[in-house]
N, C-alpha and C. Protein backbone atom coordinates (compact mmCIF):
# COMPACT_ATOMS: atom_id res chain seq x y z
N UNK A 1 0.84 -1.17 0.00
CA UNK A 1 0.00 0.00 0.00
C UNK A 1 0.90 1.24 0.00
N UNK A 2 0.33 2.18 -1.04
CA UNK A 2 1.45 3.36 -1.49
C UNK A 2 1.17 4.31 0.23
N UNK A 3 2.19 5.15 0.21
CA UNK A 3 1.97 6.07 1.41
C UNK A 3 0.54 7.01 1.29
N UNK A 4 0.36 7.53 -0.02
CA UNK A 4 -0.70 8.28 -0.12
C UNK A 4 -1.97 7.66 0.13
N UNK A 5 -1.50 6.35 -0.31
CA UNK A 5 -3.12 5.45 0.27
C UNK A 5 -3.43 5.47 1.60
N UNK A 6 -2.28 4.96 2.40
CA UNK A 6 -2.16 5.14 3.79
C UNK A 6 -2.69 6.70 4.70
N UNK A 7 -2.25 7.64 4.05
CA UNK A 7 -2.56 8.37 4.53
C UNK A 7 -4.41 9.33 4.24
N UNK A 8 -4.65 8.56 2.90
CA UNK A 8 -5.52 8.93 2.48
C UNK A 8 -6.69 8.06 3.67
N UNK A 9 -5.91 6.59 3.63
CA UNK A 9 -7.29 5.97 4.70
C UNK A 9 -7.23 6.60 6.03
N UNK A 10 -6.33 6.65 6.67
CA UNK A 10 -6.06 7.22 7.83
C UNK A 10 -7.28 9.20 8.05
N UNK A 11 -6.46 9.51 7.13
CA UNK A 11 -7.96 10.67 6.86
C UNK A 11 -9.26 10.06 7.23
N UNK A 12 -9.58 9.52 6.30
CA UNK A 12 -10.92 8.78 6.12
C UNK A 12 -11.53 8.36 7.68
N UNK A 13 -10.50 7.31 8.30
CA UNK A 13 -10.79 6.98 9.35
C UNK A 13 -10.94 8.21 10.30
N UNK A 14 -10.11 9.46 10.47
CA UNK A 14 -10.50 10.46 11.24
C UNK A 14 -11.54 10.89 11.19
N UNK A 15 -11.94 11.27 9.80
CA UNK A 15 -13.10 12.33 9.33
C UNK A 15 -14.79 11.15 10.52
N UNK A 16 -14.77 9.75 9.58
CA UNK A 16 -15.33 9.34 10.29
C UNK A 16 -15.53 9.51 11.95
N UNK A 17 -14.34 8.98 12.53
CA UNK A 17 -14.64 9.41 14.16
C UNK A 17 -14.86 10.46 14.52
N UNK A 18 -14.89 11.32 13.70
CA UNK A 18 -14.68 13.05 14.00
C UNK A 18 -15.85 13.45 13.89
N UNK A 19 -16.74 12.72 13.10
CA UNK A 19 -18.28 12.67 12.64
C UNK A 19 -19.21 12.31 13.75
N UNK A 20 -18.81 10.99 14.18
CA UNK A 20 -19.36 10.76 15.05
C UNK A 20 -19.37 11.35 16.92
N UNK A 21 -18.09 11.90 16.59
CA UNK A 21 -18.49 12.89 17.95
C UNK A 21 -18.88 13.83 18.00
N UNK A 22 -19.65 14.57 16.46
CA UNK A 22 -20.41 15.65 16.14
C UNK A 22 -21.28 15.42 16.40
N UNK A 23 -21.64 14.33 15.83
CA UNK A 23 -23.22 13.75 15.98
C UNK A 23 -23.50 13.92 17.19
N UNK A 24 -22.60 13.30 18.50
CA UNK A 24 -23.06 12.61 19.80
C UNK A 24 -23.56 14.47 20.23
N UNK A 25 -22.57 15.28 19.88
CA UNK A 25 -22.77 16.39 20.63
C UNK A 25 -22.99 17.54 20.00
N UNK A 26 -24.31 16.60 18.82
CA UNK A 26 -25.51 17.77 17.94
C UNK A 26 -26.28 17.05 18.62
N UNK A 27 -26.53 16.00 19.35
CA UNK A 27 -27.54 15.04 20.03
C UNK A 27 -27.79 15.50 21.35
N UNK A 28 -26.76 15.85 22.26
CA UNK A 28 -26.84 16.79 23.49
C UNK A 28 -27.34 18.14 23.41
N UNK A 29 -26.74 18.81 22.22
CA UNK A 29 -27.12 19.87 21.86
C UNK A 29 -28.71 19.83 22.03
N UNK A 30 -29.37 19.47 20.88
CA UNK A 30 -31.00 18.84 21.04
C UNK A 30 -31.67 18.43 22.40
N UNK A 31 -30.64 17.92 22.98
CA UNK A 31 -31.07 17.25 24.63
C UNK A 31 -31.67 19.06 25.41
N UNK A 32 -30.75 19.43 25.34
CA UNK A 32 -30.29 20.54 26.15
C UNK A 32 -31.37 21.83 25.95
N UNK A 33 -31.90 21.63 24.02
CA UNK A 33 -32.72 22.38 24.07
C UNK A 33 -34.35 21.54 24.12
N UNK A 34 -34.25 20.84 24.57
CA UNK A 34 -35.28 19.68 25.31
C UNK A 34 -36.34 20.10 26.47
N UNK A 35 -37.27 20.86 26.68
CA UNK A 35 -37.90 21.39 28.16
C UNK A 35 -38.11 20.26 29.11
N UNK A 36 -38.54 18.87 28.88
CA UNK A 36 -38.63 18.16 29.79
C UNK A 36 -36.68 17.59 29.95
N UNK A 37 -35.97 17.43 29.43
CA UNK A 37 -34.59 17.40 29.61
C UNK A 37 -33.98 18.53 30.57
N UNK A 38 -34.17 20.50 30.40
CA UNK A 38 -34.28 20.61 31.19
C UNK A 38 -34.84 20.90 32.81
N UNK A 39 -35.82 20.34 32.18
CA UNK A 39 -36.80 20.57 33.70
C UNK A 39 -36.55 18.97 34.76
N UNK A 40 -36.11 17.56 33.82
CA UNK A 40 -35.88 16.62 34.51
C UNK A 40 -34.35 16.75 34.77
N UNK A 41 -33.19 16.68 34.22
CA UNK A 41 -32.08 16.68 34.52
C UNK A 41 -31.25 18.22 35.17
N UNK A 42 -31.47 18.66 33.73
CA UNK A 42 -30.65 20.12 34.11
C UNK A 42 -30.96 20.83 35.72
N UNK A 43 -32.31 21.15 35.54
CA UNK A 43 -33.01 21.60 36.40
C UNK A 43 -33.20 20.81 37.72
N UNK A 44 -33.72 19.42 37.34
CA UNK A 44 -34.17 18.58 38.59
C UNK A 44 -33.25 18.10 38.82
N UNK A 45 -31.95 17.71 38.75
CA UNK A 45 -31.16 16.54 38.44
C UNK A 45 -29.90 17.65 39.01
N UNK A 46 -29.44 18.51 38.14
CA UNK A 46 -28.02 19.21 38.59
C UNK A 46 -27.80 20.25 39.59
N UNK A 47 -29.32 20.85 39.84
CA UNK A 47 -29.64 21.72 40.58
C UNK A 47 -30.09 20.95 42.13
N UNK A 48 -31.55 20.79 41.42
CA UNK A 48 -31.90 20.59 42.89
C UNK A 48 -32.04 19.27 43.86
N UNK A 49 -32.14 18.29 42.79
CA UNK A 49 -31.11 17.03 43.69
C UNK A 49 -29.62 17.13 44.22
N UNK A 50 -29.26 17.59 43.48
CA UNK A 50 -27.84 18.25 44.07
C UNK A 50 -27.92 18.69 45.22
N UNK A 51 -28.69 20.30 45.46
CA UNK A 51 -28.71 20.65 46.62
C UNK A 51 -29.18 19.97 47.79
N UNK A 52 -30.26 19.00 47.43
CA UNK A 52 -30.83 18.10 48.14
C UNK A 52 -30.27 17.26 48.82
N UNK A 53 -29.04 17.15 48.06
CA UNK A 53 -28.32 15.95 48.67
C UNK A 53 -27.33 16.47 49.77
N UNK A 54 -26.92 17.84 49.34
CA UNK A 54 -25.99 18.42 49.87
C UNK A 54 -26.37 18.58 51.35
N UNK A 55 -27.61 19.40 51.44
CA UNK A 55 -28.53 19.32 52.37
C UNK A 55 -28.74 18.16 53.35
N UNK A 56 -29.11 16.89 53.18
CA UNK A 56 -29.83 15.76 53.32
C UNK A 56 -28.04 15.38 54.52
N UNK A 57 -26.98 15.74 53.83
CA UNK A 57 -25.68 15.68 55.02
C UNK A 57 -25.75 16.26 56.05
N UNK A 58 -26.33 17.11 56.08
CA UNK A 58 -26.33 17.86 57.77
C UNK A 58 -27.07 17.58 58.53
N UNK A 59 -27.59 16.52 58.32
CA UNK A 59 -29.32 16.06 58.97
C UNK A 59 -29.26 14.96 60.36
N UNK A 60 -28.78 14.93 61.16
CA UNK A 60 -28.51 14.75 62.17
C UNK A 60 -28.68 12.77 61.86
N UNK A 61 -29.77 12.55 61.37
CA UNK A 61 -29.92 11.39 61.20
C UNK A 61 -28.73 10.69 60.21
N UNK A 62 -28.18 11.30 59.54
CA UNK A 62 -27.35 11.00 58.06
C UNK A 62 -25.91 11.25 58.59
N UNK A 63 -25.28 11.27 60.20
CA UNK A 63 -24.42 11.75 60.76
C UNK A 63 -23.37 10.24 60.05
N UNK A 64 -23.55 9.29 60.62
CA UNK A 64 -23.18 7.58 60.67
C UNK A 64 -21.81 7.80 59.07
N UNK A 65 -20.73 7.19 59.17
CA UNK A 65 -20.01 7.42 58.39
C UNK A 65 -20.00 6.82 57.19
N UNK A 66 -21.15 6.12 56.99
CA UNK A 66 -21.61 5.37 55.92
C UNK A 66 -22.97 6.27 55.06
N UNK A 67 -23.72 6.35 55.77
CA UNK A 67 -24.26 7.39 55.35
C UNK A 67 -23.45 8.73 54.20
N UNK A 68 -22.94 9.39 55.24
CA UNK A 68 -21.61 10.48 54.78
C UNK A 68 -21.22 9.96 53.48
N UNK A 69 -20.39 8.98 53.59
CA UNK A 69 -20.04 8.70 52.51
C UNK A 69 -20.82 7.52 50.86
N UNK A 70 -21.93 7.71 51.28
CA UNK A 70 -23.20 7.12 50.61
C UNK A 70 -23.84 8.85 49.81
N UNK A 71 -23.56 9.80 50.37
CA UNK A 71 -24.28 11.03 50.16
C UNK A 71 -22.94 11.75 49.14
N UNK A 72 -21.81 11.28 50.04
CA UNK A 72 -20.70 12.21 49.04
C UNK A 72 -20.60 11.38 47.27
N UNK A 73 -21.00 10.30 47.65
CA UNK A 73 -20.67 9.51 46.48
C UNK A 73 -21.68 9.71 45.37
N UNK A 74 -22.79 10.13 45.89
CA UNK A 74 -23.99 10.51 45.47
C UNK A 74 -23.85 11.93 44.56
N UNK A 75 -23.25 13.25 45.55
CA UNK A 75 -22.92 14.04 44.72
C UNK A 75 -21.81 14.48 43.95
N UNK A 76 -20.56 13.22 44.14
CA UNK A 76 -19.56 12.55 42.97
C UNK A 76 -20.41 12.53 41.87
N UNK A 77 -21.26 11.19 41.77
CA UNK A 77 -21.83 11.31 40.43
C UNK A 77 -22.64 12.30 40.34
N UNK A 78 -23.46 13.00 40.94
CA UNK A 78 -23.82 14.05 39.87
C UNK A 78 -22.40 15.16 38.87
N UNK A 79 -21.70 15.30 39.73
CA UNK A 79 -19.98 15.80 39.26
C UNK A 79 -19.99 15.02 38.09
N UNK A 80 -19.76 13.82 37.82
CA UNK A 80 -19.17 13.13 36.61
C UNK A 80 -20.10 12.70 35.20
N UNK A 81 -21.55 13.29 36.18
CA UNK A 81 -22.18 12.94 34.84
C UNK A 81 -22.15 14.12 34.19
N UNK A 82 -22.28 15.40 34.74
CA UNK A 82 -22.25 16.71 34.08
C UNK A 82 -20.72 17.12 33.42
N UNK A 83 -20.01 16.46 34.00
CA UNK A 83 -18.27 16.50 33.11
C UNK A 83 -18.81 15.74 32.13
N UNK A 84 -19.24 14.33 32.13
CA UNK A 84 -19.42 13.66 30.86
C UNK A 84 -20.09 14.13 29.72
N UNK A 85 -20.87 15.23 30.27
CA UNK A 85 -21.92 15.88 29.31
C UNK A 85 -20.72 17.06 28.72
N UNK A 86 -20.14 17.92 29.32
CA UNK A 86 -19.54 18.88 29.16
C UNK A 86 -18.26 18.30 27.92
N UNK A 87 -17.46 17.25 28.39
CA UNK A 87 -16.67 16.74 28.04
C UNK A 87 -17.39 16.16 26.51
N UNK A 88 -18.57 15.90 26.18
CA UNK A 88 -18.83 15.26 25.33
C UNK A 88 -19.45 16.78 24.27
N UNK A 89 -19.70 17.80 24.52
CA UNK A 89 -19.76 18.68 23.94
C UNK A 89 -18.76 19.37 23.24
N UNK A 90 -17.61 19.21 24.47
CA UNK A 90 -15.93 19.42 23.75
C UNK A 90 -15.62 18.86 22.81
N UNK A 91 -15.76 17.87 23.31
CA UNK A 91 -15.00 16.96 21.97
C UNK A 91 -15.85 17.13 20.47
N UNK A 92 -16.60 17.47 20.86
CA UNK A 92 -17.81 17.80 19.32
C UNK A 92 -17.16 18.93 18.91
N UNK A 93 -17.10 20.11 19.82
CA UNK A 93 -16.58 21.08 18.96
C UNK A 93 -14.79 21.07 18.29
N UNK A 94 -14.46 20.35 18.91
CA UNK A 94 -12.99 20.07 18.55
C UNK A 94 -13.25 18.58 17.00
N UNK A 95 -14.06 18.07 17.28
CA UNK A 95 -14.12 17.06 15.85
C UNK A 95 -14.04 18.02 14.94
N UNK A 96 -15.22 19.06 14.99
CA UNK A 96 -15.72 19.37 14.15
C UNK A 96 -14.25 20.63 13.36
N UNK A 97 -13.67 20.96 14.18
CA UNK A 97 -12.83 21.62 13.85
C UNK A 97 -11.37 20.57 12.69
N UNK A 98 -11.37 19.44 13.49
CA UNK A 98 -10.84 18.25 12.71
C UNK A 98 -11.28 18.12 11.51
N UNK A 99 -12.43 18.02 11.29
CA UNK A 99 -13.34 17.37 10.34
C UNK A 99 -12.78 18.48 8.95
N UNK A 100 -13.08 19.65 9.44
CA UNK A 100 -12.53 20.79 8.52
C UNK A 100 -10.90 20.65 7.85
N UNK A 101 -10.09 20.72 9.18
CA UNK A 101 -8.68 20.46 8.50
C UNK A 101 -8.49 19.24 7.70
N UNK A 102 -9.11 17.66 8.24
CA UNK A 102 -9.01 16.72 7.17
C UNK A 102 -9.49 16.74 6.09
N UNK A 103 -10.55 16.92 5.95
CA UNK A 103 -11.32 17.64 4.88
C UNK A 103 -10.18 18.57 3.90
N UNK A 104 -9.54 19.51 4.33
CA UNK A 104 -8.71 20.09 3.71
C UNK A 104 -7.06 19.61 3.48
N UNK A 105 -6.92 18.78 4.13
CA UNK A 105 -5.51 17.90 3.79
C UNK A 105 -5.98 16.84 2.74
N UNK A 106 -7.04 16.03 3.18
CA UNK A 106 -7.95 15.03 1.69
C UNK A 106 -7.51 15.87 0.61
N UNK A 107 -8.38 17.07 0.41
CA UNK A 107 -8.26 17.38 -1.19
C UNK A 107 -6.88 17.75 -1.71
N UNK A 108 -5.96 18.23 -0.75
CA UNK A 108 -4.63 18.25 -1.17
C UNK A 108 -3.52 17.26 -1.74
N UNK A 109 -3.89 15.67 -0.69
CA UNK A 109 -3.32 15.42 -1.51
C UNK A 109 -3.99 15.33 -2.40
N UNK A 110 -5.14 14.78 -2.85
CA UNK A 110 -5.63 14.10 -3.77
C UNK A 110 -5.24 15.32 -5.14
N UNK A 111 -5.38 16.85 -4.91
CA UNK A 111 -4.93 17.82 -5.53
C UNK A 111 -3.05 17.07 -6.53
N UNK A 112 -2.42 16.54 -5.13
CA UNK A 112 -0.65 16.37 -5.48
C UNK A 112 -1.25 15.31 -6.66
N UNK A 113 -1.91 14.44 -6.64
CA UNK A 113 -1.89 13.06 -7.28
C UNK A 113 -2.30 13.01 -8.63
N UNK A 114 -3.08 14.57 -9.07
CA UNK A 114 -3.80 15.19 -10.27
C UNK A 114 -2.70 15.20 -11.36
């Protein structure tokens, strides 16, 4: 396999993955402008279960060190699901920025090979 092939698939293969993390985070995008998305998560979910939980630690009953750490772990994941969301928006806008430069190295070479 000539180098230009190689590099031509290798493109190919980027553009693809690069696609698909557009997609995931034109799909969040849509989520986000979702009213029951944010009225169940954004709203119910990052806000005020959150605080809820935060809350729900000082409660004399929830003292026990299992508890404690049943509640912190609790608002860990809310932390990691909203990075995962955030993180998955990044990477969309950074594909998409990919998608452009491969896109523009593709036609070049293919331009050298004319």
């Amino acid at each position: 396999m000539s180098e230009r092939t190689q590099q031509l698939e290798s493109l190919e293969l980027s553009i693809n993955e690069a696609k698909d993390a557009v997609e995931l985070a034109n799909s969040l995008e849509r989520l986000y402008g979702n009213a029951d998305f944010k009225k169940l998560i954004t709203t119910g979910y990052f806000v005020n279960h959150a605080a809820d939980t935060v809350a729900i630690r000082a409660k004399p009953a929830m003292q026990s060190e299992m508890l404690q750490r049943v509640s912190l772990e609790a608002i860990s994941a809310i932390g990691h699901f909203r990075e995962y969301l955030a993180v998955t928006a990044a990477k969309g806008a950074a594909a998409a920025r990919c998608i452009e430069s491969d896109e523009e190295t593709r036609a070049a070479i293919y331009a050298e090979g004319e």
